[in-house]
Structure formats: structure tokens, C-alpha cells
C-alpha atoms as a PDB file:
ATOM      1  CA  UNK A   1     -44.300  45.052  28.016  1.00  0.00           C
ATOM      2  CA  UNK A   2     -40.529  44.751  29.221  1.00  0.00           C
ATOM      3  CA  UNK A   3     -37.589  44.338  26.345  1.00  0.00           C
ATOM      4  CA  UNK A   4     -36.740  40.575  26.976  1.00  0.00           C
ATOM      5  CA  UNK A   5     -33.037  40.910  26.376  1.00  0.00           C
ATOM      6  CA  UNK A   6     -31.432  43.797  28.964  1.00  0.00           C
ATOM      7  CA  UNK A   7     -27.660  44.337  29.642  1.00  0.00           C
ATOM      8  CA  UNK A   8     -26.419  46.075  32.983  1.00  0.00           C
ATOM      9  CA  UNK A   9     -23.256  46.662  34.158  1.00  0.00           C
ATOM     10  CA  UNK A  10     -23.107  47.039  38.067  1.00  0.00           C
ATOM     11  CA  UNK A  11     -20.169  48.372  40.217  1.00  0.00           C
ATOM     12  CA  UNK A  12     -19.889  45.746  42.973  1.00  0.00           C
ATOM     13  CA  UNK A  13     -17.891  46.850  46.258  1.00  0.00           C
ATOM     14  CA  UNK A  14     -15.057  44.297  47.316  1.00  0.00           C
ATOM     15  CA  UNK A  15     -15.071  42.275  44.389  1.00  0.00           C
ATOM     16  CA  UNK A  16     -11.586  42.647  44.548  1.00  0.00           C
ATOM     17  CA  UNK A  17      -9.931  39.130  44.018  1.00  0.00           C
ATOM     18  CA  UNK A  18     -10.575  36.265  41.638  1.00  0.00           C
ATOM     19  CA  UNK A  19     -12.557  33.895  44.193  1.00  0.00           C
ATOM     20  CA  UNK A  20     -15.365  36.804  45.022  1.00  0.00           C
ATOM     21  CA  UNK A  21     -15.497  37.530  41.004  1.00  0.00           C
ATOM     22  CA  UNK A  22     -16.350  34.210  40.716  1.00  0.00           C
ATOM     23  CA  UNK A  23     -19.097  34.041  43.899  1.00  0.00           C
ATOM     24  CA  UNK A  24     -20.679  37.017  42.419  1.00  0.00           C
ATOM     25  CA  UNK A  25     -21.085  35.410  38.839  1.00  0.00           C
ATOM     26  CA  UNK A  26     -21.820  32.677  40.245  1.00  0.00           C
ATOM     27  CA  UNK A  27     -24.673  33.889  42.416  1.00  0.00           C
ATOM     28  CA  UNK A  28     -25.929  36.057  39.717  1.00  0.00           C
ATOM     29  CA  UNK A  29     -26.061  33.058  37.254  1.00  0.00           C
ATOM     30  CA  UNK A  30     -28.705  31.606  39.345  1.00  0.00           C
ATOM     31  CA  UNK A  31     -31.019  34.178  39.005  1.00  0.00           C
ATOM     32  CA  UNK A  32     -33.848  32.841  37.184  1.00  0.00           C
ATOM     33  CA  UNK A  33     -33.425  34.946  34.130  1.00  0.00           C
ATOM     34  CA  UNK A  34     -30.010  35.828  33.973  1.00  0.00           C
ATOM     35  CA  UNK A  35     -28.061  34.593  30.414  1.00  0.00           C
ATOM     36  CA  UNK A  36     -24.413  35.562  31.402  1.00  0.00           C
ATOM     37  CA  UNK A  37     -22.355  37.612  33.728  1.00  0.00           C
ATOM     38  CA  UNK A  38     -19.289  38.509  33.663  1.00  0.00           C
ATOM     39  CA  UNK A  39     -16.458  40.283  36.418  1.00  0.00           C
ATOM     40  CA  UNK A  40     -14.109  42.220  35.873  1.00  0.00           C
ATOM     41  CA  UNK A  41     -11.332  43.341  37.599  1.00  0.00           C
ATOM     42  CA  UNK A  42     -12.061  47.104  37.528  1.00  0.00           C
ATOM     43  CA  UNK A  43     -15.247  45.924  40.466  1.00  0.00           C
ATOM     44  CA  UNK A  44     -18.156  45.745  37.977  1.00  0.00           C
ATOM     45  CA  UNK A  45     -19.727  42.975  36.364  1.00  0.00           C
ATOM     46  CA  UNK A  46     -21.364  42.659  33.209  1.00  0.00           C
ATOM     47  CA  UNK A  47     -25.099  41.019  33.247  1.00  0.00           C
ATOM     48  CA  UNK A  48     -27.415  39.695  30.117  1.00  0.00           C
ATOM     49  CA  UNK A  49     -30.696  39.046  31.571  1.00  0.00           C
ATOM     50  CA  UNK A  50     -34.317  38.768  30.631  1.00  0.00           C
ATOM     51  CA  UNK A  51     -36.059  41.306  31.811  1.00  0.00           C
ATOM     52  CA  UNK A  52     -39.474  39.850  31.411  1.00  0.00           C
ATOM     53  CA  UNK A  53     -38.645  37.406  34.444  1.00  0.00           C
ATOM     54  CA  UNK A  54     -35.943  39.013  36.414  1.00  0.00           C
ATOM     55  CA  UNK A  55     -34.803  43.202  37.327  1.00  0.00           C
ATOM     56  CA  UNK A  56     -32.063  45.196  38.567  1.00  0.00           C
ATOM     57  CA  UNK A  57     -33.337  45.224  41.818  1.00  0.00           C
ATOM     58  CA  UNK A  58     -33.201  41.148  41.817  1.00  0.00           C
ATOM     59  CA  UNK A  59     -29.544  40.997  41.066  1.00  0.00           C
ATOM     60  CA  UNK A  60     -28.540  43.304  43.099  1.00  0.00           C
ATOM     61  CA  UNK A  61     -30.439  41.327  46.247  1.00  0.00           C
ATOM     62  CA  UNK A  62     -28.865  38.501  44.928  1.00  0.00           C
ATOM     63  CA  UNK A  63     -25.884  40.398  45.469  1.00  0.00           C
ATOM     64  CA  UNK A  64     -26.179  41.586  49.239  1.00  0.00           C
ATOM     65  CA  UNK A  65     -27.229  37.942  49.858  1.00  0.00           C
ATOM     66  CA  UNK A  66     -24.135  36.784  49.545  1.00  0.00           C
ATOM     67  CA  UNK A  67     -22.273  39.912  51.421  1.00  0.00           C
ATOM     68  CA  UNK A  68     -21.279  42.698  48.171  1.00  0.00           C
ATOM     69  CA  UNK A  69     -22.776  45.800  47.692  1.00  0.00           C
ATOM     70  CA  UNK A  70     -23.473  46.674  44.542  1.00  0.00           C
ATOM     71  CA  UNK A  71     -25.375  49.763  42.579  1.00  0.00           C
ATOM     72  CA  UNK A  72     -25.871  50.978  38.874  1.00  0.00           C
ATOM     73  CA  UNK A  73     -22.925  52.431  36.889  1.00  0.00           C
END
């Protein structure tokens, strides 16, 4: 059984201004399963997610949908 409450912190390429920190929280937030994420200015963003409905692999596709790479740190 997967641990319900997971935390990942992704490096995100070109998240480099405050309007794509806020498309890539906001595109992560509506993963089904995602609590919270959070950008930073250092390109990486924090995620809280379930991990019984959603995984890594789904935010970062949510990710590349809307044009950022973005991989494990």
C-alpha cells in the first residue's frame, strides 16, 4: 500500500520568472491528489501530494503539458 501523504521537490527548467512559478503551481494544483505546491525562485517547486491517487511521474506530465521540464532533485 502507498504512504498517503508524499512530499517531492522537483527542479523545473525555465521557471525563471514569477508568472511561470505561478503556471506551474497552478497546473500542479490540479492534479487530482496534489495538497500544495509551492515555487521557488532557485527553479524547484515544492509538492504535498497523496500518493495513493497521484505519482511523480503524473506531476511531472502535468508539467511538460504545459511546456517545463522538470526531473527529481
Amino acid at each position: 500500500m502507498a504512504e498517503e501523504g508524499a512530499r517531492v521537490l522537483l527542479g523545473v527548467r525555465g521557471m525563471d520568472t514569477e508568472t511561470s512559478r505561478s503556471a506551474v503551481e497552478q497546473a500542479l494544483r490540479e492534479v487530482r491528489g496534489v495538497r500544495r505546491a509551492e515555487a521557488s525562485s532557485d527553479l524547484q517547486v515544492a509538492v504535498e501530494y497523496d500518493a495513493a491517487e497521484v505519482t511523480v511521474m503524473d506531476l511531472i506530465r502535468a508539467l511538460r503539458r504545459i511546456g517545463f521540464l522538470a526531473g527529481m532533485e
